[in-house]
Every structure is written in C-alpha cells, then in structure tokens.
PDB file of N, CA and C in Angstrom:
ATOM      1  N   UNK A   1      24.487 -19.386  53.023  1.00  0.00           N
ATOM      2  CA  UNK A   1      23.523 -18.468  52.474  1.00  0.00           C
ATOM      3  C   UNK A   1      24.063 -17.814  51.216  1.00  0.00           C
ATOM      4  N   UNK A   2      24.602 -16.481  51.335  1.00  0.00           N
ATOM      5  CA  UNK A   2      25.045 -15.927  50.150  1.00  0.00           C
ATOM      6  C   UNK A   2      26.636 -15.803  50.606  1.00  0.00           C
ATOM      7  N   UNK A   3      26.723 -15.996  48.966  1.00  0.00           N
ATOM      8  CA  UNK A   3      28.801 -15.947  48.872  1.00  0.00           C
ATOM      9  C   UNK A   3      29.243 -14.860  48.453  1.00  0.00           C
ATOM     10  N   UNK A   4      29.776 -14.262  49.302  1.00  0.00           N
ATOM     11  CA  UNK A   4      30.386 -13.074  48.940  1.00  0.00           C
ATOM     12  C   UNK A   4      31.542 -13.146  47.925  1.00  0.00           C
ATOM     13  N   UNK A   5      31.907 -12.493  47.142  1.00  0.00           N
ATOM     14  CA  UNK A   5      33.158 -12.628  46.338  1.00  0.00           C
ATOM     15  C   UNK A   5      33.981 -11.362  46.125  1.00  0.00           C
ATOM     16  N   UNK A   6      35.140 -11.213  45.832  1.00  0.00           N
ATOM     17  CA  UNK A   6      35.683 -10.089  45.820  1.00  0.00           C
ATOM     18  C   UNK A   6      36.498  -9.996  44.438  1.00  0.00           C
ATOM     19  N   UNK A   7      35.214 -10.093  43.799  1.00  0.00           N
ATOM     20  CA  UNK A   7      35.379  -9.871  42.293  1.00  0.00           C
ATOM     21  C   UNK A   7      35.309  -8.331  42.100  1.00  0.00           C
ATOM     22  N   UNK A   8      37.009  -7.875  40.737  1.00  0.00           N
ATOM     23  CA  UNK A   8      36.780  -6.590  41.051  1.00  0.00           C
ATOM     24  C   UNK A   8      35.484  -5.875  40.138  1.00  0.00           C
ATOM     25  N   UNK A   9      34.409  -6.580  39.905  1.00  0.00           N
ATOM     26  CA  UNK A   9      33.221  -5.752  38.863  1.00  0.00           C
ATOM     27  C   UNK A   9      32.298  -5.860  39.443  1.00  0.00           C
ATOM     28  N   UNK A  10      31.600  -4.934  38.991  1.00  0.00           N
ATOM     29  CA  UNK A  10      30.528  -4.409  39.666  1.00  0.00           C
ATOM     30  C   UNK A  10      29.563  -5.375  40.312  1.00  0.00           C
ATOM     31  N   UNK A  11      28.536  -5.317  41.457  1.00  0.00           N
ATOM     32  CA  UNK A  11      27.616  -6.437  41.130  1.00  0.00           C
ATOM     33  C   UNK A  11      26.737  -6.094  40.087  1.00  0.00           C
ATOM     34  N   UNK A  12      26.458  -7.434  39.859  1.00  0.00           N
ATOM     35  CA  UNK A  12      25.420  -6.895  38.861  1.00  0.00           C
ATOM     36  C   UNK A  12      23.910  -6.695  39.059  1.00  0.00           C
ATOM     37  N   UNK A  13      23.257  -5.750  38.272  1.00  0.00           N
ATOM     38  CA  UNK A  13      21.812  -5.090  38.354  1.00  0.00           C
ATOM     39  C   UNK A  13      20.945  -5.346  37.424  1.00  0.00           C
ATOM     40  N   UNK A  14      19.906  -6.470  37.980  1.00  0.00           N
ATOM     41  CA  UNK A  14      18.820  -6.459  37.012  1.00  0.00           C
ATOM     42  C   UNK A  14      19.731  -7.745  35.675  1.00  0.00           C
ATOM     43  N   UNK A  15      20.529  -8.284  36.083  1.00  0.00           N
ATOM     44  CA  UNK A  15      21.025  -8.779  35.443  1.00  0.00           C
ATOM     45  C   UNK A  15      22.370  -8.514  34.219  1.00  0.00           C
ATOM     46  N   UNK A  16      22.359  -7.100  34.794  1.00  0.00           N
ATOM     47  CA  UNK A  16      23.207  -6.209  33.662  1.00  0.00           C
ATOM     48  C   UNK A  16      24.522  -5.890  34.963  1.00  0.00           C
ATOM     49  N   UNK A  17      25.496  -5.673  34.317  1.00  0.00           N
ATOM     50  CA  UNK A  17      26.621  -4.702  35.300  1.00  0.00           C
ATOM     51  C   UNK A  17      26.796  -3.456  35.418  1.00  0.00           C
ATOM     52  N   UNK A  18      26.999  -2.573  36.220  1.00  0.00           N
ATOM     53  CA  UNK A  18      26.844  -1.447  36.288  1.00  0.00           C
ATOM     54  C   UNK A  18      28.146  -0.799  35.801  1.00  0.00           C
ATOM     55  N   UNK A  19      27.881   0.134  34.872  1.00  0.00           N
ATOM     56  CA  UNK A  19      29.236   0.605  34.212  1.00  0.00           C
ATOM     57  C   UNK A  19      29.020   1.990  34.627  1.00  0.00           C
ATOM     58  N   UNK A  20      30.318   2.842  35.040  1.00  0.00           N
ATOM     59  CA  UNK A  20      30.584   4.264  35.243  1.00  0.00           C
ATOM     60  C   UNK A  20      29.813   4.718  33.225  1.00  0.00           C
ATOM     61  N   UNK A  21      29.914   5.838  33.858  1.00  0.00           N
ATOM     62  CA  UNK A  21      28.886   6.227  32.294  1.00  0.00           C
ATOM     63  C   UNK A  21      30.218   7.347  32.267  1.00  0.00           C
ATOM     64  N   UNK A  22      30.521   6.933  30.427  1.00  0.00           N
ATOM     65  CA  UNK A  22      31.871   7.547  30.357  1.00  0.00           C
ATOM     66  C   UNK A  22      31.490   8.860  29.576  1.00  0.00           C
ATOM     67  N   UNK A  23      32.178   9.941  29.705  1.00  0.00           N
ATOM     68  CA  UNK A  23      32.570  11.130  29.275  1.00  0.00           C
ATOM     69  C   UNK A  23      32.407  11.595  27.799  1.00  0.00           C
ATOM     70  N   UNK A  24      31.037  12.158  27.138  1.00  0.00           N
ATOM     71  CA  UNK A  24      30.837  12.090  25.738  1.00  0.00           C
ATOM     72  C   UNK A  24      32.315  12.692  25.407  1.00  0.00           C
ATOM     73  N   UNK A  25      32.978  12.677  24.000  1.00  0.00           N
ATOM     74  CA  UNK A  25      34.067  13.261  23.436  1.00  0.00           C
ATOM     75  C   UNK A  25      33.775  14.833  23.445  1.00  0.00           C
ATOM     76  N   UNK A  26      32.700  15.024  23.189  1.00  0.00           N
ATOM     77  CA  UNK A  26      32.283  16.798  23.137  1.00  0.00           C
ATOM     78  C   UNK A  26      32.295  17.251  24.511  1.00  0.00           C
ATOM     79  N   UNK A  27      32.197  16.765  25.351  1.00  0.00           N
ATOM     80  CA  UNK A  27      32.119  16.976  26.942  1.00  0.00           C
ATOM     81  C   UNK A  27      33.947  17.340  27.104  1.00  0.00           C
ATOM     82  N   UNK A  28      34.668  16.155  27.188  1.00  0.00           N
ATOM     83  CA  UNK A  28      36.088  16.115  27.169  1.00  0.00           C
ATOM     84  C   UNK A  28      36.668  16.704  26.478  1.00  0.00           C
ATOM     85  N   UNK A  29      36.601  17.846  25.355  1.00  0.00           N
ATOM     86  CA  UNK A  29      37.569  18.552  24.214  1.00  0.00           C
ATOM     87  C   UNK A  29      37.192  19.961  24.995  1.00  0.00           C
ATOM     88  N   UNK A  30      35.504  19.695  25.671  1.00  0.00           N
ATOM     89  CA  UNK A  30      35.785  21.200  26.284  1.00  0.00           C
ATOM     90  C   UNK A  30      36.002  21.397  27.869  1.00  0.00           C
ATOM     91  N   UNK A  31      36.001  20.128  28.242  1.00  0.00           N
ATOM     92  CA  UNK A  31      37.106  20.294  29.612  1.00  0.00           C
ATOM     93  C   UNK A  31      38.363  20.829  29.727  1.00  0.00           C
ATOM     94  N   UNK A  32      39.368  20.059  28.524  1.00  0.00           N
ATOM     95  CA  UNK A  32      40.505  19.700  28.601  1.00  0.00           C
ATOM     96  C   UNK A  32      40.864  21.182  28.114  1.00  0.00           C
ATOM     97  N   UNK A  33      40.268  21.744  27.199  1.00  0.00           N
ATOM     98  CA  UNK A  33      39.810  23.383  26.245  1.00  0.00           C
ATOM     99  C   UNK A  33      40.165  24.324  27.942  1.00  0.00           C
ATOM    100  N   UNK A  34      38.892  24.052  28.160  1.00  0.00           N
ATOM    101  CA  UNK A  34      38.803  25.162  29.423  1.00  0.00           C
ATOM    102  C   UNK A  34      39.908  25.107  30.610  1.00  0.00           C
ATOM    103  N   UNK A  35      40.335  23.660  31.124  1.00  0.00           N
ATOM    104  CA  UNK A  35      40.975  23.525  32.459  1.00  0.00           C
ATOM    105  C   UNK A  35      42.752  24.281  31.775  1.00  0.00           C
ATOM    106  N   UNK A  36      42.937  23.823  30.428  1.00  0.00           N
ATOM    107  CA  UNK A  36      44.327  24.610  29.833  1.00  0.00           C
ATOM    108  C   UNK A  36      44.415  25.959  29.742  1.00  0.00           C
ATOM    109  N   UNK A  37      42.557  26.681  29.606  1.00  0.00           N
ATOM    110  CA  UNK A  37      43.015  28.379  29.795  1.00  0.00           C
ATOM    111  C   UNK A  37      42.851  28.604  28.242  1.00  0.00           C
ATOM    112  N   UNK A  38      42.332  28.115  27.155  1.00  0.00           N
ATOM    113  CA  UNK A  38      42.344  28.213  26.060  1.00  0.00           C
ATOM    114  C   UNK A  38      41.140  28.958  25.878  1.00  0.00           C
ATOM    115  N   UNK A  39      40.663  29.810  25.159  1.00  0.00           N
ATOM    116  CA  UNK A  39      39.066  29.932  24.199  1.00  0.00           C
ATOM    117  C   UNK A  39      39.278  28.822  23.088  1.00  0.00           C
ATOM    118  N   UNK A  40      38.083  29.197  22.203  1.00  0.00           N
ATOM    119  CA  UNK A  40      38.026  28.153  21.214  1.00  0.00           C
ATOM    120  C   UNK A  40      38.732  28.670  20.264  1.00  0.00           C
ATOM    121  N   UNK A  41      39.017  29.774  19.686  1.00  0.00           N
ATOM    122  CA  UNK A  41      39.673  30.622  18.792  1.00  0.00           C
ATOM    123  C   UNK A  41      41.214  30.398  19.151  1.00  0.00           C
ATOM    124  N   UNK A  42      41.556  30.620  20.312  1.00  0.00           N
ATOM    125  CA  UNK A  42      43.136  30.381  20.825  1.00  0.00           C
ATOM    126  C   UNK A  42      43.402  28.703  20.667  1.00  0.00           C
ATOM    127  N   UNK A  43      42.585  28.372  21.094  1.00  0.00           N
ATOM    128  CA  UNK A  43      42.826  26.455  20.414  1.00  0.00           C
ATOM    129  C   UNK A  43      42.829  25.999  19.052  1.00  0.00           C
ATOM    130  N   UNK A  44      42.094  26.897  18.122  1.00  0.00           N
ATOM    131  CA  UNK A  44      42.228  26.282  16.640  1.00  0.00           C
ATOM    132  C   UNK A  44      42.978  26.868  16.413  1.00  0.00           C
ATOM    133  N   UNK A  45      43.843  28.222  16.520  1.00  0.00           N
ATOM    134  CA  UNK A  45      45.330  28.568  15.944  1.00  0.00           C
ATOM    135  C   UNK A  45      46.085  27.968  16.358  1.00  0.00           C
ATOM    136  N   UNK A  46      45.803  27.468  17.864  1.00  0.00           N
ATOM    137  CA  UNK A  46      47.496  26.713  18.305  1.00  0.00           C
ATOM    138  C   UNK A  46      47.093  25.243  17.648  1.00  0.00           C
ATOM    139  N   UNK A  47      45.993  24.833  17.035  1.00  0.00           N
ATOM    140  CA  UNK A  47      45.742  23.241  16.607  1.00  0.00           C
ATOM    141  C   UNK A  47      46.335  23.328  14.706  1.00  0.00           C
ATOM    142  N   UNK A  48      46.057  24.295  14.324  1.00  0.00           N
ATOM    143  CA  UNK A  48      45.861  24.838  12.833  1.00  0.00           C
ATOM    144  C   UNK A  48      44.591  24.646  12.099  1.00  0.00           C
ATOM    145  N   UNK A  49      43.780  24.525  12.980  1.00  0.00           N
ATOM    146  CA  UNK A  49      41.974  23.739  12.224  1.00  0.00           C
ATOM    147  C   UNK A  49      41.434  25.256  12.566  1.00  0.00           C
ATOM    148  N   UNK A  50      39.980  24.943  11.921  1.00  0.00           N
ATOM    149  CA  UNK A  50      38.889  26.355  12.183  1.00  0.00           C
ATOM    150  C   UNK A  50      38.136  26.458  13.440  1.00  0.00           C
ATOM    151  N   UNK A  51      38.134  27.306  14.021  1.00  0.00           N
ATOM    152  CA  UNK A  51      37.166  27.402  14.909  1.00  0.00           C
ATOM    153  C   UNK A  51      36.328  26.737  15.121  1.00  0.00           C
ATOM    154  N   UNK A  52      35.215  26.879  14.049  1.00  0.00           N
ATOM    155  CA  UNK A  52      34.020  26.481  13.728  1.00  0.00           C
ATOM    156  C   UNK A  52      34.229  24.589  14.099  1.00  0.00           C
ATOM    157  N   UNK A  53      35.340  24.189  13.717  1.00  0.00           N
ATOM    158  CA  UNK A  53      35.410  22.643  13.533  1.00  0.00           C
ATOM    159  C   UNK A  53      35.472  22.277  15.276  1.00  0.00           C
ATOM    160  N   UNK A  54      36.126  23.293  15.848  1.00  0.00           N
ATOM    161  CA  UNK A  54      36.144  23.040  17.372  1.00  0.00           C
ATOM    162  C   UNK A  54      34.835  22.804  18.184  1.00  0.00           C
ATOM    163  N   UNK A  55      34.017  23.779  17.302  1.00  0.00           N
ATOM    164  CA  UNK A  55      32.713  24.053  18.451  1.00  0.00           C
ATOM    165  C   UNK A  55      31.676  23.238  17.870  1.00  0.00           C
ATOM    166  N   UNK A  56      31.597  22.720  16.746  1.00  0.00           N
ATOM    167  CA  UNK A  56      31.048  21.906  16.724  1.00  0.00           C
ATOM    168  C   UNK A  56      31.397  19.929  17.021  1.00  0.00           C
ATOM    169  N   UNK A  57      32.595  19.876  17.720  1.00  0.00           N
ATOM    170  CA  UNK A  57      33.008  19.015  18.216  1.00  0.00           C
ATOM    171  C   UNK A  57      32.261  18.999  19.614  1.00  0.00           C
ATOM    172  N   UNK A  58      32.376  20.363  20.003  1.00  0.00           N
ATOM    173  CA  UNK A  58      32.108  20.336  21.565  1.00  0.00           C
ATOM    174  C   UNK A  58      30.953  20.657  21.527  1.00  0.00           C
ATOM    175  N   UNK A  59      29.809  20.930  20.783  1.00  0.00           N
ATOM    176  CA  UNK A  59      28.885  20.565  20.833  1.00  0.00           C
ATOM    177  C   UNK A  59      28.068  19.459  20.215  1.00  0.00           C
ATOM    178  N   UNK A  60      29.136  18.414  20.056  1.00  0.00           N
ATOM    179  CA  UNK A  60      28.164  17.105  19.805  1.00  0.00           C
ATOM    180  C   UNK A  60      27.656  16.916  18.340  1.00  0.00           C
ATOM    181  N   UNK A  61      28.063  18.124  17.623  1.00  0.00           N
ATOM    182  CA  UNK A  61      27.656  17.738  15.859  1.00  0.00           C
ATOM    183  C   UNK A  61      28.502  16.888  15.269  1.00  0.00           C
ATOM    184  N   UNK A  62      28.049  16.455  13.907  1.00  0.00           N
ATOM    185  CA  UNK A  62      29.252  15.972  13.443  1.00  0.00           C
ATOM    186  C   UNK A  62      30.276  16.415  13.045  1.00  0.00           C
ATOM    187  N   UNK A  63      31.696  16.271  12.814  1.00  0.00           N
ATOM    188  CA  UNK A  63      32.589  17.126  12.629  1.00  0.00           C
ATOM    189  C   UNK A  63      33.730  16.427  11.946  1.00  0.00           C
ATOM    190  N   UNK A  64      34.820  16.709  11.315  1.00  0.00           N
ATOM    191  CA  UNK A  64      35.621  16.567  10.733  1.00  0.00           C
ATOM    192  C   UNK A  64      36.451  15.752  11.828  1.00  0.00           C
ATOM    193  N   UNK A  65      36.724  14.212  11.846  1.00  0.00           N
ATOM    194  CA  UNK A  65      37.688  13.717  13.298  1.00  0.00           C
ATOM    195  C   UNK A  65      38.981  13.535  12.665  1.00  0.00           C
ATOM    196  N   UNK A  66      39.417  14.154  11.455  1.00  0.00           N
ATOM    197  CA  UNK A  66      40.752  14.141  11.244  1.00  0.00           C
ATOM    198  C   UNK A  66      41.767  15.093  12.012  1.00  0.00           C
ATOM    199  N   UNK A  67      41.000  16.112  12.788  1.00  0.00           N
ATOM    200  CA  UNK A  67      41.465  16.840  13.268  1.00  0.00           C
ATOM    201  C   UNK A  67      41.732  16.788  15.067  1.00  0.00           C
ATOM    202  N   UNK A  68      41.614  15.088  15.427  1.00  0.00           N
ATOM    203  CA  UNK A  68      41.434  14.678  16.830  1.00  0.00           C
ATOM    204  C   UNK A  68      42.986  15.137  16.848  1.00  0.00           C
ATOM    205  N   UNK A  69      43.840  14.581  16.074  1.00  0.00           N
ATOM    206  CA  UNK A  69      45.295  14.166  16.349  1.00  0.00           C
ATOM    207  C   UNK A  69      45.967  15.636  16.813  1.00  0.00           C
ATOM    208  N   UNK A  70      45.593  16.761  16.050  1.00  0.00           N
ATOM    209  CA  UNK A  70      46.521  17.886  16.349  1.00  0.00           C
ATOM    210  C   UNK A  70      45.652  18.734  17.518  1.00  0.00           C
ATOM    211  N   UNK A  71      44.322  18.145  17.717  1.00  0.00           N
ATOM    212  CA  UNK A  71      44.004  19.073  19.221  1.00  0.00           C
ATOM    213  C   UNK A  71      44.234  18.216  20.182  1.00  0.00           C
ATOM    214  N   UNK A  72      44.990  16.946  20.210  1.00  0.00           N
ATOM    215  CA  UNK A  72      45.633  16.090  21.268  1.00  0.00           C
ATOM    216  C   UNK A  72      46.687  16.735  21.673  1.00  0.00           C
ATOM    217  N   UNK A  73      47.486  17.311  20.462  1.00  0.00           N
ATOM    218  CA  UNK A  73      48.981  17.753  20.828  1.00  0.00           C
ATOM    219  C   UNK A  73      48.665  18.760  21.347  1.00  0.00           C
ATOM    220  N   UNK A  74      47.927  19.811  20.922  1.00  0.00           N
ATOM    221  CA  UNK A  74      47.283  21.280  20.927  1.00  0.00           C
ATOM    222  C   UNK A  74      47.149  21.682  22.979  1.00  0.00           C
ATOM    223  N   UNK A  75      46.648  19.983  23.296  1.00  0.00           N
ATOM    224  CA  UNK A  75      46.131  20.340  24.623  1.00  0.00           C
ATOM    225  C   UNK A  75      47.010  19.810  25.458  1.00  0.00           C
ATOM    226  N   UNK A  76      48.158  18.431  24.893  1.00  0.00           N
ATOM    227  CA  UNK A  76      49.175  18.330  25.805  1.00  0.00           C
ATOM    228  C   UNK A  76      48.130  16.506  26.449  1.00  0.00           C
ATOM    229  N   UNK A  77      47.624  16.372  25.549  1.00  0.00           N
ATOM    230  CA  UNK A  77      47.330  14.694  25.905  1.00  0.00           C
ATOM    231  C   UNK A  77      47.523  13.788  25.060  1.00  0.00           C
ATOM    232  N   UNK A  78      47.562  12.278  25.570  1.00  0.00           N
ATOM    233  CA  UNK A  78      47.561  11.666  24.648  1.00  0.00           C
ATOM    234  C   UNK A  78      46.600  11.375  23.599  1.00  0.00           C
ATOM    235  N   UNK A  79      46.583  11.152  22.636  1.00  0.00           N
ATOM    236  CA  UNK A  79      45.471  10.795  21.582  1.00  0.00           C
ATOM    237  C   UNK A  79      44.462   9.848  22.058  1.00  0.00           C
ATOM    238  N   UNK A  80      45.259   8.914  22.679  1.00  0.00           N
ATOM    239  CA  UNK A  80      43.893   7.716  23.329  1.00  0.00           C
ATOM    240  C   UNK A  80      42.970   8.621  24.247  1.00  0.00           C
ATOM    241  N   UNK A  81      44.009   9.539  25.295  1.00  0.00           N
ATOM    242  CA  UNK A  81      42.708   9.908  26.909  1.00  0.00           C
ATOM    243  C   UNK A  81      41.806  10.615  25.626  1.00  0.00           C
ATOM    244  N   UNK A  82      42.259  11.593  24.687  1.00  0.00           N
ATOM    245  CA  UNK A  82      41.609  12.658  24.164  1.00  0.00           C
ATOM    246  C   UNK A  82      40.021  11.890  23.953  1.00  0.00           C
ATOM    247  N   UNK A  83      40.423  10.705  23.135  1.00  0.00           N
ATOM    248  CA  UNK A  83      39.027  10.240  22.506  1.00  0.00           C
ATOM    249  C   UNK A  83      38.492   9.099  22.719  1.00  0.00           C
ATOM    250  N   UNK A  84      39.166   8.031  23.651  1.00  0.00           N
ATOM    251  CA  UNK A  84      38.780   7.388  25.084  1.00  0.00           C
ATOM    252  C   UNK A  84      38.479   8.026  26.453  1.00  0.00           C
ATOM    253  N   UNK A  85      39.058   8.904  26.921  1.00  0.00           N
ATOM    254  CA  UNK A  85      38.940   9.002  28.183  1.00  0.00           C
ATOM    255  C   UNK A  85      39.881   8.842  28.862  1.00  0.00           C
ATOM    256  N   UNK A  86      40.050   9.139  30.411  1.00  0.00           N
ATOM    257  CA  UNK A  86      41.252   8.946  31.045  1.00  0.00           C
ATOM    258  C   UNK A  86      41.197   7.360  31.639  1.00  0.00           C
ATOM    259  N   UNK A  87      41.737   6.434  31.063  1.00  0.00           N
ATOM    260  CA  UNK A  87      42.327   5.326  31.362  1.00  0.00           C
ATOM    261  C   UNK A  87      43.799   4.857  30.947  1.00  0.00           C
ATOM    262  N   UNK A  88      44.567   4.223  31.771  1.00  0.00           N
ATOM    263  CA  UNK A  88      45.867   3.514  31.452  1.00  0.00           C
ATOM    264  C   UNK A  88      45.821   2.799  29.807  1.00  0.00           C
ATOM    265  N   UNK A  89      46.936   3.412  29.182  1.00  0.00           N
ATOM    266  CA  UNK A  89      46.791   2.805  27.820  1.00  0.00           C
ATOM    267  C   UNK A  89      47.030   0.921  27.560  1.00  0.00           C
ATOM    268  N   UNK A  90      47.634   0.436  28.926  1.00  0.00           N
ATOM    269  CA  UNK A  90      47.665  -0.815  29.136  1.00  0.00           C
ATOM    270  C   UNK A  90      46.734  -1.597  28.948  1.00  0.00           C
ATOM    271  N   UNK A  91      45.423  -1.025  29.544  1.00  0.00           N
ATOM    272  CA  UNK A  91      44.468  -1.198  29.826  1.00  0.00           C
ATOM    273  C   UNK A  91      43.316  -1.509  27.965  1.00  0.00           C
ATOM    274  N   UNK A  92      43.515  -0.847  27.599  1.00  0.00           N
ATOM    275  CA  UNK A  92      43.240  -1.022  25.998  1.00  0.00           C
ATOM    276  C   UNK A  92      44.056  -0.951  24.965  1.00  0.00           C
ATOM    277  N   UNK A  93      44.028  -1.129  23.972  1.00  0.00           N
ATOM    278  CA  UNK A  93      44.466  -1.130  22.672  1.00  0.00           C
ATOM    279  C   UNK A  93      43.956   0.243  22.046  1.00  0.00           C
ATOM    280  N   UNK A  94      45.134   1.229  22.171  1.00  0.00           N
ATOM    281  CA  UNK A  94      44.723   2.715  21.486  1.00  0.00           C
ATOM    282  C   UNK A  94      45.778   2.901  20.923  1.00  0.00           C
ATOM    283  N   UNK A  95      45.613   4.326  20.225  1.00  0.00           N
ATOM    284  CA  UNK A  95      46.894   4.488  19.314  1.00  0.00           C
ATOM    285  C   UNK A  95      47.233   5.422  19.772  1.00  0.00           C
ATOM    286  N   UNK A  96      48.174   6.409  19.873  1.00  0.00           N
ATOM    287  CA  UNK A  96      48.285   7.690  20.545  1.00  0.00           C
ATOM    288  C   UNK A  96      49.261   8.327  19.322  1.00  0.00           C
ATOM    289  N   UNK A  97      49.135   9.602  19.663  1.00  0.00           N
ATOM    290  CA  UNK A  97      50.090  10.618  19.021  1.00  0.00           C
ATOM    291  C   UNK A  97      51.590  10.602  19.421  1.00  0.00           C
ATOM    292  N   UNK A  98      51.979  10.307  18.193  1.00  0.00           N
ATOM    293  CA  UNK A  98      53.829  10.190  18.858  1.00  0.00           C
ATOM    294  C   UNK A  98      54.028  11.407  19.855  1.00  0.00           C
ATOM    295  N   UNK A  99      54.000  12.802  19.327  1.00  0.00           N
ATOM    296  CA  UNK A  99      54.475  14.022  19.903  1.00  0.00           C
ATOM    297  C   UNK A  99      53.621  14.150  21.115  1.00  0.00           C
ATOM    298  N   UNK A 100      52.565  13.799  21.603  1.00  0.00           N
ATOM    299  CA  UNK A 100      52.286  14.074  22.510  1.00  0.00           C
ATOM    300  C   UNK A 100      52.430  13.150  23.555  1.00  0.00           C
ATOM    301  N   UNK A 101      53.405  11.728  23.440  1.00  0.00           N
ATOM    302  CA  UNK A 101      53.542  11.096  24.176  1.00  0.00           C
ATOM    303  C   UNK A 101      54.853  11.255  24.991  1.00  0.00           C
ATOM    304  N   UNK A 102      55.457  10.964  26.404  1.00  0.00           N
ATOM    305  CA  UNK A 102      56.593  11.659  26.733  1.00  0.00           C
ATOM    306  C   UNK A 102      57.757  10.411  26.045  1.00  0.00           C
ATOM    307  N   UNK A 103      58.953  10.511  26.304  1.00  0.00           N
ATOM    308  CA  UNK A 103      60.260   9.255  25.320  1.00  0.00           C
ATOM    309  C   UNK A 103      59.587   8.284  26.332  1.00  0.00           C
ATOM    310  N   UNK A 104      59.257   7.734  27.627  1.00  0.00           N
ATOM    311  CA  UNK A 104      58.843   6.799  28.504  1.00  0.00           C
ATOM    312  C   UNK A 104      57.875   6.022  28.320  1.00  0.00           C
ATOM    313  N   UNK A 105      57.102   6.334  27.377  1.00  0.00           N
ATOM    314  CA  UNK A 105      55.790   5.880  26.832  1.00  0.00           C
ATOM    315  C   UNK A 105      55.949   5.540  25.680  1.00  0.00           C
ATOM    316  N   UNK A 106      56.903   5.734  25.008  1.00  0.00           N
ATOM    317  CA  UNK A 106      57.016   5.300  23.373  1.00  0.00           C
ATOM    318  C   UNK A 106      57.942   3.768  23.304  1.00  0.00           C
TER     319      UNK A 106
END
C-alpha cells in the first residue's frame, strides 16, 4: 500500500514541503534586545549607532544594515544567528563576526 520512509523532511503538502516559518530579523534584534535586559537607547550606546537606527530595525523599516555587525557583538551573538536565525553555522554558509565568535569557532 503506502511506503513509509524516514526521510528527515517534512511530508509534503499540497505538493509543497512544509517549512518552520523563520523569525523576521526585526522580530530577532528585539528578542535578543529584550531577553539581554537592554532598552533601545542602552543598546545603541553599547553598539555606537543611533537609536533611531535600532527601532527602526525592529520595526521592520528600512534601515541602515551596516550596522548588523556591531549589534551582533553589542548582544553577544554570532553575526550569522543575528541575521539568519538560530541554526548550526555548519549547516550554511554565513559569515560571522570575528569578536563575537568564541577561539573554538574560529
């Protein structure tokens, strides 16, 4: 009848696969913001950027993304989770922030 398989992806739906629905970047700058104990004002002095550039990150405008690299360090992640998400860097091809990576990872 039917073959089961123990393939590790999803089955698929409707002909499509079902993907976890990942974490907008404005969602994740103000997780990572809030779960550290930061305001937005205490995060752009410890980042050296403006306020203003923060909150409109975390709310989804467009914004200046030169400034991903120093609110990676700012929050104590790597550059990839910051603006991928939390996955194993094995797992993709990302670049990360030297300083925020530990000597084990470099």
């Amino acid at each position: 009848m039917f073959k089961h398989s123990s393939s590790p992806y999803p089955k698929p739906y409707n002909g499509h696969r079902r993907v976890a629905p990942v974490e907008p970047l404005s969602a994740r700058i103000r997780r990572l913001r809030i779960a550290r104990g930061y305001s937005v004002y205490e995060l752009a002095t410890t980042a050296g950027v403006f306020a203003g550039t923060i909150q409109r990150l975390e709310s989804g405008k467009p914004a200046d993304k030169r400034v991903l690299p120093a609110l990676a360090i700012s929050l104590g992640v790597p550059f990839c989770e910051l603006v991928c998400g939390n996955h194993s860097c094995a797992e993709r091809a990302c670049v990360r922030a030297r300083s925020a990576c530990t000597p084990q990872e470099r």
